[in-house]
Protein backbone atom coordinates (compact mmCIF):
# COMPACT_ATOMS: atom_id res chain seq x y z
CA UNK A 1 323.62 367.52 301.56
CA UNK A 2 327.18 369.11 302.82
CA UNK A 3 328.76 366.36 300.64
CA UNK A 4 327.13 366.69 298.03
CA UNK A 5 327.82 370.33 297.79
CA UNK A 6 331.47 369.64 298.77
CA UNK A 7 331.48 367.51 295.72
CA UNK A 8 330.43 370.43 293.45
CA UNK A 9 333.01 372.63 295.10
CA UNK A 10 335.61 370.18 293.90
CA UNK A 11 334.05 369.85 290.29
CA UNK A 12 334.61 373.64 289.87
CA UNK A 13 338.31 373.53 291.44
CA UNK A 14 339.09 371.16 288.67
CA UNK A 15 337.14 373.11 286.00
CA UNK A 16 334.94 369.43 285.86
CA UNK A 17 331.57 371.50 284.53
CA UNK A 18 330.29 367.93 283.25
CA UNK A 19 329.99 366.79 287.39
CA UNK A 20 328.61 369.92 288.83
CA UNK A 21 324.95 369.33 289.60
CA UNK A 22 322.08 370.28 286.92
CA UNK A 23 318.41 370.43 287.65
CA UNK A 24 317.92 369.71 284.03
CA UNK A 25 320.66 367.45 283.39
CA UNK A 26 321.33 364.33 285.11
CA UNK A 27 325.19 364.92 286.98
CA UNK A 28 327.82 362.17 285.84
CA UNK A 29 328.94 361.54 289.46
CA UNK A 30 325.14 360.70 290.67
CA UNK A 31 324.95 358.50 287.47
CA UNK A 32 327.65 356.63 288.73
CA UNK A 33 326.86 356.48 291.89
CA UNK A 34 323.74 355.34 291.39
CA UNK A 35 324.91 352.31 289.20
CA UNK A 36 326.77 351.37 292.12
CA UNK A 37 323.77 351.23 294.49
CA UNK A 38 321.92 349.75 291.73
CA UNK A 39 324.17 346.71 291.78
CA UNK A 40 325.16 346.65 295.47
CA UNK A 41 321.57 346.06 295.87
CA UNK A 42 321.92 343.25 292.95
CA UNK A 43 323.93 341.85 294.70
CA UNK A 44 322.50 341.57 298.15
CA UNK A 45 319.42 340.55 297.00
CA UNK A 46 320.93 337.32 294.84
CA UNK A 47 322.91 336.41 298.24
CA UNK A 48 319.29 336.90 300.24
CA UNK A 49 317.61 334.82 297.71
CA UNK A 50 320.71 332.20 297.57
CA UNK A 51 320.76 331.74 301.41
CA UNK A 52 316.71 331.79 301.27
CA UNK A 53 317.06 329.05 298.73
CA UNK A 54 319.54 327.23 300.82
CA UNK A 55 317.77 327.46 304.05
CA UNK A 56 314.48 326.07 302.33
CA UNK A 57 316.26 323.17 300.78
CA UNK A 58 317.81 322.52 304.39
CA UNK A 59 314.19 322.21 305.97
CA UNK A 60 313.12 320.20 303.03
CA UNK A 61 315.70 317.87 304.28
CA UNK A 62 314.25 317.32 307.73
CA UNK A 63 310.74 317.11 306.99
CA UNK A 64 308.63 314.32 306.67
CA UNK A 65 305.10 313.62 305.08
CA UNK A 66 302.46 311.35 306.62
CA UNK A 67 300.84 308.72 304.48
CA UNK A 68 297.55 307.36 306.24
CA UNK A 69 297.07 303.69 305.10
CA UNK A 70 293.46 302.93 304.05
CA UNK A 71 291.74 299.87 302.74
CA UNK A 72 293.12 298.25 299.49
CA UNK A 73 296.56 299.87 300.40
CA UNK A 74 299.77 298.21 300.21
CA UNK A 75 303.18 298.87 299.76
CA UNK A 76 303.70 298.13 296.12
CA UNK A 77 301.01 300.39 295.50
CA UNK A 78 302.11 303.46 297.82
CA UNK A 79 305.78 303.28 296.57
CA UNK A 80 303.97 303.97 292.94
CA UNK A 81 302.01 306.41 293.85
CA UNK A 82 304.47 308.47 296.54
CA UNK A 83 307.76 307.00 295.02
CA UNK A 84 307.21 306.62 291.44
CA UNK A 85 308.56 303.63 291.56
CA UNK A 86 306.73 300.03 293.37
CA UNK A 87 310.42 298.13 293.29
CA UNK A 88 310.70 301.10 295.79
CA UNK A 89 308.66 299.81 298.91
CA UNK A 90 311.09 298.44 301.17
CA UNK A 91 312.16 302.08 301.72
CA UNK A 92 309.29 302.51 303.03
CA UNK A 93 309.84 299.45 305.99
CA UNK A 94 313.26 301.29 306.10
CA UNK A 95 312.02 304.87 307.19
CA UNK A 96 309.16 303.48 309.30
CA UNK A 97 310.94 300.70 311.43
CA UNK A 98 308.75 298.00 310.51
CA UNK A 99 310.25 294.30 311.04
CA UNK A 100 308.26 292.37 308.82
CA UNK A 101 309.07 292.43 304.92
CA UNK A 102 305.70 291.11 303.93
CA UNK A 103 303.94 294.13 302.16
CA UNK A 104 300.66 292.53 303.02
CA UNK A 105 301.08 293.40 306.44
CA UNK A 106 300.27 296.69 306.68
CA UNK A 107 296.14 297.48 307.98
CA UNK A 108 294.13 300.42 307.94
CA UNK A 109 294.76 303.55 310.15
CA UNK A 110 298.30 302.90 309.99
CA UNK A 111 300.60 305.78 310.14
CA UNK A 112 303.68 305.65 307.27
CA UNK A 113 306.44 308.42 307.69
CA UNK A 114 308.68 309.32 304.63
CA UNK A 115 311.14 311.98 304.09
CA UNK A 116 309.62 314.86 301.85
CA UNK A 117 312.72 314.98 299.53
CA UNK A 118 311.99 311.26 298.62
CA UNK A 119 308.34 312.00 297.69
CA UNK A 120 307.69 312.81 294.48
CA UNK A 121 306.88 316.64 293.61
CA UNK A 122 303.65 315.43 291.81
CA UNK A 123 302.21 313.87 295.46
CA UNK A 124 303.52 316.86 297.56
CA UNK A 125 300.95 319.45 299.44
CA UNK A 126 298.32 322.11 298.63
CA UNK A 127 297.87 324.82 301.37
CA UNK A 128 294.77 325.89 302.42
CA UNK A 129 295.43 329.51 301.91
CA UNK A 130 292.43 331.15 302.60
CA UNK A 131 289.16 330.04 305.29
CA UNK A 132 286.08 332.54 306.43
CA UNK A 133 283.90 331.51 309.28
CA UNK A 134 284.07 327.89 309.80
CA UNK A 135 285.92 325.43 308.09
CA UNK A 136 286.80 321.85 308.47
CA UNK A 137 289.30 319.01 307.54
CA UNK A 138 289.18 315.33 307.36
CA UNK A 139 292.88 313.44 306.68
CA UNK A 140 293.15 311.02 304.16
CA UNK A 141 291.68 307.82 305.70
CA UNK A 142 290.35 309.13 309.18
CA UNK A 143 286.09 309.83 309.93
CA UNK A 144 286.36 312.75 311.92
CA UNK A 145 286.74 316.72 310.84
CA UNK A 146 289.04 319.02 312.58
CA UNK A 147 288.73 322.36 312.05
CA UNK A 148 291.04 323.92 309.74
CA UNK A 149 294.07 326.22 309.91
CA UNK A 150 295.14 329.21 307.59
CA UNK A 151 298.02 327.97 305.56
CA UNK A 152 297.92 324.53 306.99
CA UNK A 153 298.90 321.70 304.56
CA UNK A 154 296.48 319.76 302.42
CA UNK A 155 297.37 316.36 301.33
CA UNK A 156 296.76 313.60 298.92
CA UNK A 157 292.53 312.38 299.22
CA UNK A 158 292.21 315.15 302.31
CA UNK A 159 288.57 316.47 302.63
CA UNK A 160 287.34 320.05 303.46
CA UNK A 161 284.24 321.09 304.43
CA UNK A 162 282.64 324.34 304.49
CA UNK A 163 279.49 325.45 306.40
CA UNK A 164 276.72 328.64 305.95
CA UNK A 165 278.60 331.40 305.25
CA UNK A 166 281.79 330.27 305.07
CA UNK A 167 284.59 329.89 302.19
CA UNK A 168 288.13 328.33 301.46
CA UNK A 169 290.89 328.64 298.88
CA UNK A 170 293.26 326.10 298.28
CA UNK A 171 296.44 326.53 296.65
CA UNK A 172 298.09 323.58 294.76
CA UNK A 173 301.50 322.76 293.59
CA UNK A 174 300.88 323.99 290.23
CA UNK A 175 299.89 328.08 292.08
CA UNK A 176 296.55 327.23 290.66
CA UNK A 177 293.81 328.16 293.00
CA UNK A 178 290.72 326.58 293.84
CA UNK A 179 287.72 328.39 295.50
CA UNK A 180 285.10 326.36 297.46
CA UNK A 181 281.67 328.18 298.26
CA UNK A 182 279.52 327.53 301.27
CA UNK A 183 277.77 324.17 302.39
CA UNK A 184 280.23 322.15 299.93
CA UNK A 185 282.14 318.97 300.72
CA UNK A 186 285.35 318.26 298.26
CA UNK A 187 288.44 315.71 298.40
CA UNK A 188 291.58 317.28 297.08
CA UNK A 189 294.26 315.62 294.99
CA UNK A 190 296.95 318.00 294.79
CA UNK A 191 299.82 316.99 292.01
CA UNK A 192 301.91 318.60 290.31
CA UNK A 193 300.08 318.13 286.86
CA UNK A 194 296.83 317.39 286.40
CA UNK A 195 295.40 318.20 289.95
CA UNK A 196 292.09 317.11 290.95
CA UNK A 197 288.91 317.65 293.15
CA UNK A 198 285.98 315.23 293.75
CA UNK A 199 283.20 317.65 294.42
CA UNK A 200 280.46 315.57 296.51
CA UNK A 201 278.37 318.66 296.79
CA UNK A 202 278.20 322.01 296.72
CA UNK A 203 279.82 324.76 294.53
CA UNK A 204 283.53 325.89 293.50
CA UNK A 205 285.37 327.52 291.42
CA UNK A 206 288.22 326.69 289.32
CA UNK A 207 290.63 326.98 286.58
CA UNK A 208 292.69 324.29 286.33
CA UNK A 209 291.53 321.18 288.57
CA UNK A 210 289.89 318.32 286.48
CA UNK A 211 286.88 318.05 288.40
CA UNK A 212 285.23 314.74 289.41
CA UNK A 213 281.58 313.91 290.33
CA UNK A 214 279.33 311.49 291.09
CA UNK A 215 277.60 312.00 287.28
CA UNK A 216 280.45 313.82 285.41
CA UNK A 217 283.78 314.49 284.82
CA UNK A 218 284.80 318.33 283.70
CA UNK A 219 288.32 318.72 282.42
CA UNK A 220 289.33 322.39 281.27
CA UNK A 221 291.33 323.33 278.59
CA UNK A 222 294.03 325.85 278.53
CA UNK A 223 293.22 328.34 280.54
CA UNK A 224 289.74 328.57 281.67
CA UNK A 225 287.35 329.62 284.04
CA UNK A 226 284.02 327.97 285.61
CA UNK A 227 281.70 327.04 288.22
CA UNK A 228 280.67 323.64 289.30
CA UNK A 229 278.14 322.44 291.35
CA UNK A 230 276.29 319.42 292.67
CA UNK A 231 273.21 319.29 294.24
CA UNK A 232 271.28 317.08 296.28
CA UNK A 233 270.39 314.87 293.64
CA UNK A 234 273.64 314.25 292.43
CA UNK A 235 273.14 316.49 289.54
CA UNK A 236 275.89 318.50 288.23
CA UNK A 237 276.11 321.66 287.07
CA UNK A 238 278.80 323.49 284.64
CA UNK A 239 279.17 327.29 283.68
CA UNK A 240 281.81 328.44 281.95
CA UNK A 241 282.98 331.89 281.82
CA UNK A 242 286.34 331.57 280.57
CA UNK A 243 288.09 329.41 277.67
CA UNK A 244 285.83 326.42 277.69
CA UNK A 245 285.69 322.41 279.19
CA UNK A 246 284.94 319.30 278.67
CA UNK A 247 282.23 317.39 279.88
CA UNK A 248 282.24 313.80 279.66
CA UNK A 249 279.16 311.38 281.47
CA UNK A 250 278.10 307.77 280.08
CA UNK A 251 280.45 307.52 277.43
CA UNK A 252 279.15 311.13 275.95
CA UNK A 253 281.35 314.03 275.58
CA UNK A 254 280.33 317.36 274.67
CA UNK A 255 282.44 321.00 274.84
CA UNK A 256 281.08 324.02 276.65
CA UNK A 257 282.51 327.23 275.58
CA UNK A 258 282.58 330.39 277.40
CA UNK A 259 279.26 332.20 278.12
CA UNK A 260 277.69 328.60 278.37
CA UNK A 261 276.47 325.90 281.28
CA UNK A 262 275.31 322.49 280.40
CA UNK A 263 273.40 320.03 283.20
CA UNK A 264 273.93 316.43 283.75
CA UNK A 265 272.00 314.45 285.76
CA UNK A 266 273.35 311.22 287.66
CA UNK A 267 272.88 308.12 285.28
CA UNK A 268 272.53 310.59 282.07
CA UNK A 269 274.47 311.82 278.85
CA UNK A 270 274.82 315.93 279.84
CA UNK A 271 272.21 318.30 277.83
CA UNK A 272 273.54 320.35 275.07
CA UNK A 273 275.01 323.74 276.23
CA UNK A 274 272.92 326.42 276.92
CA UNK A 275 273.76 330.57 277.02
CA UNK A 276 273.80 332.19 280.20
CA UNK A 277 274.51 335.64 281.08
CA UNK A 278 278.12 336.43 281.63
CA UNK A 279 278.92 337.96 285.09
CA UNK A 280 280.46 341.69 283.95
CA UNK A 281 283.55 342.68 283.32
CA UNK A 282 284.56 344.20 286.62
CA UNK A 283 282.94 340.76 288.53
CA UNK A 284 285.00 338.72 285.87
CA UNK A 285 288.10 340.70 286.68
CA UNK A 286 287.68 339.93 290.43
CA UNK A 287 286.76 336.28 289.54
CA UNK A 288 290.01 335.65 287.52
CA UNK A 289 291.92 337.15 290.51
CA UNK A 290 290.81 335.24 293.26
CA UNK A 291 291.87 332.13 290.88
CA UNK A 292 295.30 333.23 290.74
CA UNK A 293 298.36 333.68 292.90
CA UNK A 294 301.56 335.60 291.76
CA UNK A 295 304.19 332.98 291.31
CA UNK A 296 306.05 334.95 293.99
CA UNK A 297 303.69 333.89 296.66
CA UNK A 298 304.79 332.39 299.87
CA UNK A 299 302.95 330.72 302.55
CA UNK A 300 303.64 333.04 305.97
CA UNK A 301 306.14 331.28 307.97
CA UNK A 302 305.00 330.30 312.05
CA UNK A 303 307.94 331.54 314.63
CA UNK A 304 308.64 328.73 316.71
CA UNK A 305 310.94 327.81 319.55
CA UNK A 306 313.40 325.12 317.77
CA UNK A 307 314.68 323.06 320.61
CA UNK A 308 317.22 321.49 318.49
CA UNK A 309 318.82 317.83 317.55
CA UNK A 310 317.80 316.00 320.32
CA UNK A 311 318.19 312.01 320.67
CA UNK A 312 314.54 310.11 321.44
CA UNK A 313 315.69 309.36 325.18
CA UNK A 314 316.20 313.57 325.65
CA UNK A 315 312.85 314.84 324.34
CA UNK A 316 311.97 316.31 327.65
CA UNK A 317 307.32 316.78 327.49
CA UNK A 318 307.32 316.41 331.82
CA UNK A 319 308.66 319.67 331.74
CA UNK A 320 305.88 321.30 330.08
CA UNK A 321 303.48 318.98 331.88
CA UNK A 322 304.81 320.56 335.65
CA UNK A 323 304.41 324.04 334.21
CA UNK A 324 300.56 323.50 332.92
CA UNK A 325 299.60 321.65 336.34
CA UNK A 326 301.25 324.96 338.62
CA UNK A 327 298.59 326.84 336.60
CA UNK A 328 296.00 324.70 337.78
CA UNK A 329 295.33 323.19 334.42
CA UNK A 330 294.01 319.96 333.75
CA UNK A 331 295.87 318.18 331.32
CA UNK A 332 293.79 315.97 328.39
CA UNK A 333 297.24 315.05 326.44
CA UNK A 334 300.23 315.78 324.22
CA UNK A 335 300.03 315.61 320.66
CA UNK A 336 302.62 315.50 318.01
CA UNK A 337 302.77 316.26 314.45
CA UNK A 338 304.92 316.73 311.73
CA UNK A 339 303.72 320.18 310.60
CA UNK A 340 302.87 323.94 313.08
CA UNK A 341 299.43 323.49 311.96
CA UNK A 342 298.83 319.88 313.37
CA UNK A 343 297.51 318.58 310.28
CA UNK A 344 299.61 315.56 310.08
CA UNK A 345 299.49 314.38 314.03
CA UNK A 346 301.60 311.55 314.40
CA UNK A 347 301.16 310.83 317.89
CA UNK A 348 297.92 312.08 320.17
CA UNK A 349 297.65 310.55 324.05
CA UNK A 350 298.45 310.80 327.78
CA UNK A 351 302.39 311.70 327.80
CA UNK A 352 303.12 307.84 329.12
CA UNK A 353 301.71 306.56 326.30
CA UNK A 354 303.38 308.97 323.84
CA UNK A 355 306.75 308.57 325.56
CA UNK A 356 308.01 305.18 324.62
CA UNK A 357 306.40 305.75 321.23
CA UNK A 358 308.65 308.68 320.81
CA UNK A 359 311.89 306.09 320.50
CA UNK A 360 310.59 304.61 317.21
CA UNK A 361 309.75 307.82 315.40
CA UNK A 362 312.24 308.12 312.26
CA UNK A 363 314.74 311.12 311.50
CA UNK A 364 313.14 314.59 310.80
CA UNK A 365 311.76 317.49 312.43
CA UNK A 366 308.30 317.44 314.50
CA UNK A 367 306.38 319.63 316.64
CA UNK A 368 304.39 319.10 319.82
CA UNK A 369 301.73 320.99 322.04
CA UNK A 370 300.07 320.17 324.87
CA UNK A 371 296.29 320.26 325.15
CA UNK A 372 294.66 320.87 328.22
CA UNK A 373 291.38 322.49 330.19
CA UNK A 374 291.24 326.21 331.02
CA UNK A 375 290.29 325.96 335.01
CA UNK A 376 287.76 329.32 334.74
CA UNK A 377 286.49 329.10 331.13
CA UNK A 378 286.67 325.14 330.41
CA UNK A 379 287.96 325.71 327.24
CA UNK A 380 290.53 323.70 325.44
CA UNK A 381 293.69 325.16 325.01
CA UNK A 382 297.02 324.66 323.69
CA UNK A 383 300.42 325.65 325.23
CA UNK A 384 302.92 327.30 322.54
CA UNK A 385 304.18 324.98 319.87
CA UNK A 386 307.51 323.89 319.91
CA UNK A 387 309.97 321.92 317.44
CA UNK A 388 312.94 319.41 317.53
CA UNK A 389 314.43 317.44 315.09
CA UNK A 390 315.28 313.76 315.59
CA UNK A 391 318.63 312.74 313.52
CA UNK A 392 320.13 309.28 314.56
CA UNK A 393 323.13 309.86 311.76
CA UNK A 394 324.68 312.45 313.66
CA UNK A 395 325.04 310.52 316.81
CA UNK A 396 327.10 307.98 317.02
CA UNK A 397 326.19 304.19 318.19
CA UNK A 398 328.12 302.94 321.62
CA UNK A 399 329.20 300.01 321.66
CA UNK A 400 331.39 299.02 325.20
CA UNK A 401 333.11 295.84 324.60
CA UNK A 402 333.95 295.09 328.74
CA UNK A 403 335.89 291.60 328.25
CA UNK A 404 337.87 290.42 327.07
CA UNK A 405 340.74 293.60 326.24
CA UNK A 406 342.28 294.02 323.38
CA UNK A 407 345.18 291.88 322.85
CA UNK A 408 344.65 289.55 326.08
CA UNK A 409 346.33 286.28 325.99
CA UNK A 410 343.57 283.69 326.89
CA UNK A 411 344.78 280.01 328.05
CA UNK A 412 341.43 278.35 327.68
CA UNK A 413 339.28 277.39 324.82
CA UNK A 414 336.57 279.61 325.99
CA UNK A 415 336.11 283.36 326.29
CA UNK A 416 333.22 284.61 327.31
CA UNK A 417 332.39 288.42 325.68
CA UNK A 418 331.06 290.92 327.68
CA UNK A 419 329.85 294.48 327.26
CA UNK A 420 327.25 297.18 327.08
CA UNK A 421 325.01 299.10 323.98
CA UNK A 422 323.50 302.17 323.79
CA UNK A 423 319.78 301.87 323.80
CA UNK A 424 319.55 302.41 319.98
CA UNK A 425 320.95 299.56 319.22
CA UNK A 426 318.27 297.17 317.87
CA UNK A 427 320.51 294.20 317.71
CA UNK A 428 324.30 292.78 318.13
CA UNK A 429 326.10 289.89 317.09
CA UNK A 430 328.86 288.21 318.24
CA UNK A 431 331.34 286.64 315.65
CA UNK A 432 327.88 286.16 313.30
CA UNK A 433 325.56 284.84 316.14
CA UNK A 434 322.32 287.07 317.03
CA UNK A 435 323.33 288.00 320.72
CA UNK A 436 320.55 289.21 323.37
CA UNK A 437 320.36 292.32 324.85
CA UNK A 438 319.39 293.13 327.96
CA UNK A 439 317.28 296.08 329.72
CA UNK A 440 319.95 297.68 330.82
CA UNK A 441 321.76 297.02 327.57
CA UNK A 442 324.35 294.75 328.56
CA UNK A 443 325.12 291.46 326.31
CA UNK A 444 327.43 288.44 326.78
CA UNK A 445 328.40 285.40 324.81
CA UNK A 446 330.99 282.36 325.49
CA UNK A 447 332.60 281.84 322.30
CA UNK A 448 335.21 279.14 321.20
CA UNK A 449 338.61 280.21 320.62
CA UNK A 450 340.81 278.67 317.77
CA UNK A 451 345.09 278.26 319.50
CA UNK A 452 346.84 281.36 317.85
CA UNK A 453 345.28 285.02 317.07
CA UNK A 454 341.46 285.60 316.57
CA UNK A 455 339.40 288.99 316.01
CA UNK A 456 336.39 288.82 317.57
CA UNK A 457 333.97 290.75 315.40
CA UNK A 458 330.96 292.42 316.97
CA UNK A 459 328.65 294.17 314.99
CA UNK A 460 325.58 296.43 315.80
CA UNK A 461 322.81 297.44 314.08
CA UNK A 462 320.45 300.48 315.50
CA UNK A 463 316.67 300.82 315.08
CA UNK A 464 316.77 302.72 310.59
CA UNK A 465 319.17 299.73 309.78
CA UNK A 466 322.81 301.50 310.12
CA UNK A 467 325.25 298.78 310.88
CA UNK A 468 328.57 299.73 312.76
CA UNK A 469 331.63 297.05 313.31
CA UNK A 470 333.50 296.33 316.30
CA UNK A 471 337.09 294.16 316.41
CA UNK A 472 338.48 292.89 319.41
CA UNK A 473 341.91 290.83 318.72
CA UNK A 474 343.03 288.04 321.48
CA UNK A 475 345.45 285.28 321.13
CA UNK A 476 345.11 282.31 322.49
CA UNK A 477 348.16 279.96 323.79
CA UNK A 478 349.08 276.87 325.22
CA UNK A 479 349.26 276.94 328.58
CA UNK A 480 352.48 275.94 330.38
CA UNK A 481 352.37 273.00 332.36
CA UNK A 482 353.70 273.08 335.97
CA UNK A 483 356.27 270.57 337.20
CA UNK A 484 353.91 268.42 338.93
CA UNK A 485 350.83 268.50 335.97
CA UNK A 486 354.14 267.35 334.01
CA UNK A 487 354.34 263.85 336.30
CA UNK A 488 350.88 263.67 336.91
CA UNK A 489 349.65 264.97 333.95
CA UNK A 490 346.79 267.73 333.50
């Protein structure tokens, strides 16, 4: 306030009338100064959104997506589906460390790991953004439910399950919501365009989502809104109370307009519409919004302890394992996923199981807890969830070449090699010949040596297929013969 009036103190000094202060006219000098602010604030907001951007685009870079392999899968086919493109499947040996390059040989339950910036948007998550009471999850591929998490991921074929009482809302690519009532089992196809849910039974709500059953198929048009549900019997049933859908069943399609429902039964064409009464206007209202999110919506972000780049053989669990048993806990295992929610767990065991498993998981970030037994209550708990990120390209491959040094002079026609790897190295050769390597990651080969210079080439290639070359230059030279292997020859 004392500059402000020191301001208009100065305005009069000058005879400035125009910048002294007017309850009924807006003062020049605040004008200005208030453009200023305006676009000070601009501007910080396009550099918070810019570094926002950049920071979500760096974690995109480090996560990974779980594809569960079930029967009928193979590699041609998940490289169409996930990739876009089938000629695209021995990526998918590359990220995952598999040897063989038959795409055959992959079974059931298996467990594929590909970077998210290499899946196509259309086949990325929904999030399950909203769950009351009790609410389950079954992964693409697996038989048991786990309960669900608020905001946890929602993949490709995933099932939820709710129970009496109990609701869920799940948010796909496209911001389009889907709302499942109680006692209802659906499988979710989140894509980009075009999502999907295969309502087995039960009742939700959509807008969007072509809906499947076992008797119909509903697909809306434009924007509309309605209510499906299945019953015991298979029977479906459709009310619209927005825009209007299609129903097709046995070949027969019909439309169904707002303010109508129409019935199929399994086996059957559907009946012809029928009126119902329209919910009212304030219950329509409420409806519409619980079907839509603001496009500025974000899922709530988990604080977690990030312990950093760390290289398979430092991922230290025992540490977390002493700390549980001083508290008298009994330990049932560590589990590791590649999300905070644990919806994508990668790895699940006692920790010397998990450990040398741990050396074969590919680049990205993951996230581990351990689950034991409360010793009062006997009730499973989890310690805090941490994170680390695995990246092999930022450390670098060693490769000790012992014998022979560079630029020895060998005599003989033999040499043998000798030196030591790092234990990412998958294999080495020795001027083009495979050489073995040892536990403790020493390898050795006798090689021939031609008279004159040679560059012994040694070449290593670590467990994601990165090659790295090695020279080691020797000469060899006729040895000088002594005065008496001169007479007697030698």
């Amino acid at each position: 306030m004392g500059k402000i009036k020191y301001l208009i103190l100065k305005a009069k000094s000058k005879g400035r009338s125009d910048l002294i202060l007017n309850p009924d006219k807006p003062s020049l000098l605040i004008t200005r100064y208030s453009l200023l602010l305006s676009l000070f604030a601009i501007c910080c907001l396009l550099f918070t959104n810019l570094f926002a951007r950049e920071e979500e685009n760096k974690k995109e870079e480090e996560e990974l997506q779980m594809i569960r392999i079930i029967p009928g899968d193979t590699l041609h086919g998940i490289a169409r589906l996930y990739l876009k493109d089938p000629s695209r499947w021995p990526e998918l040996l590359k990220y995952n460390v598999i040897k063989s390059g038959d795409p055959n040989l992959i079974h059931p339950g298996d467990k594929l790991l590909v970077p998210v910036k290499e899946i196509k948007k259309a086949m990325r998550a929904a999030y399950l953004i909203e769950t009351i009471n009790k609410v389950e999850y079954r992964p693409r591929g697996e038989v048991v439910f786990r309960p669900a998490q608020l905001n946890q991921k929602v993949f490709y074929e995933d099932t939820i399950r709710t129970f009496d009482y109990s609701y869920a809302k799940v948010l796909y690519p496209t911001k389009d919501v889907l709302k499942i009532s109680p006692n209802s089992l659906v499988v979710i196809r989140p894509k980009e365009i075009d999502h999907e849910v295969n309502l087995i039974k039960g009742e939700i709500y959509a807008r969007k989502a072509r809906v499947l059953t076992k008797s119909a198929t509903i697909e809306p048009k434009g924007e509309s809104i309605f209510k499906a549900k299945v019953d015991k019997g298979k029977t479906t049933e459709v009310e619209v109370y927005g825009g209007s859908v299609d129903v097709v069943a046995q070949g027969k399609k019909i439309e169904v307009a707002k303010g109508f429902a129409s019935k199929i039964e399994l086996g059957k064409i559907p009946l012809p519409p029928r009126e119902i009464k329209l919910p009212s206007p304030q219950e329509l209202q409420k409806l519409k919004m619980d079907l839509t999110i603001p496009t500025t919506f974000n899922i709530p972000k988990i604080k977690i302890e990030d312990l950093g780049r760390l290289k398979p053989q430092e991922i230290n669990i025992e540490k977390e394992l002493e700390t549980a048993r001083k508290k008298r806990r009994k330990i049932i295992g560590v589990e590791i996923a590649l999300d905070e929610y644990f919806a994508q767990i990668v790895l699940s065991g006692r920790i010397d199981e998990i450990k040398p498993a741990i050396g074969n998981l590919v680049d990205g970030r993951y996230y581990y807890r351990i689950k034991y037994l409360e010793p009062l209550t006997k009730k499973m708990s989890y310690s805090p969830v941490k994170s680390f990120l695995i990246d092999r390209k930022h450390e670098d491959v060693e490769v000790t070449i012992i014998y022979p040094p560079e630029g020895a002079v060998i005599y003989d026609e033999f040499v043998e090699v000798k030196g030591s790897v790092s234990g990412d190295v998958e294999s080495i050769t020795v001027d083009s010949v495979n050489v073995d390597i040892f536990k403790d990651g020493s390898f050795s080969r006798i090689i021939y040596l031609p008279m004159g210079p040679h560059d012994i080439e040694i070449v290593s290639r670590d467990k994601l297929g990165n090659t790295k070359r090695f020279t080691r230059r020797v000469v060899r030279k006729q040895k000088k013969r002594t005065f008496w292997e001169k007479i007697f020859g030698g």
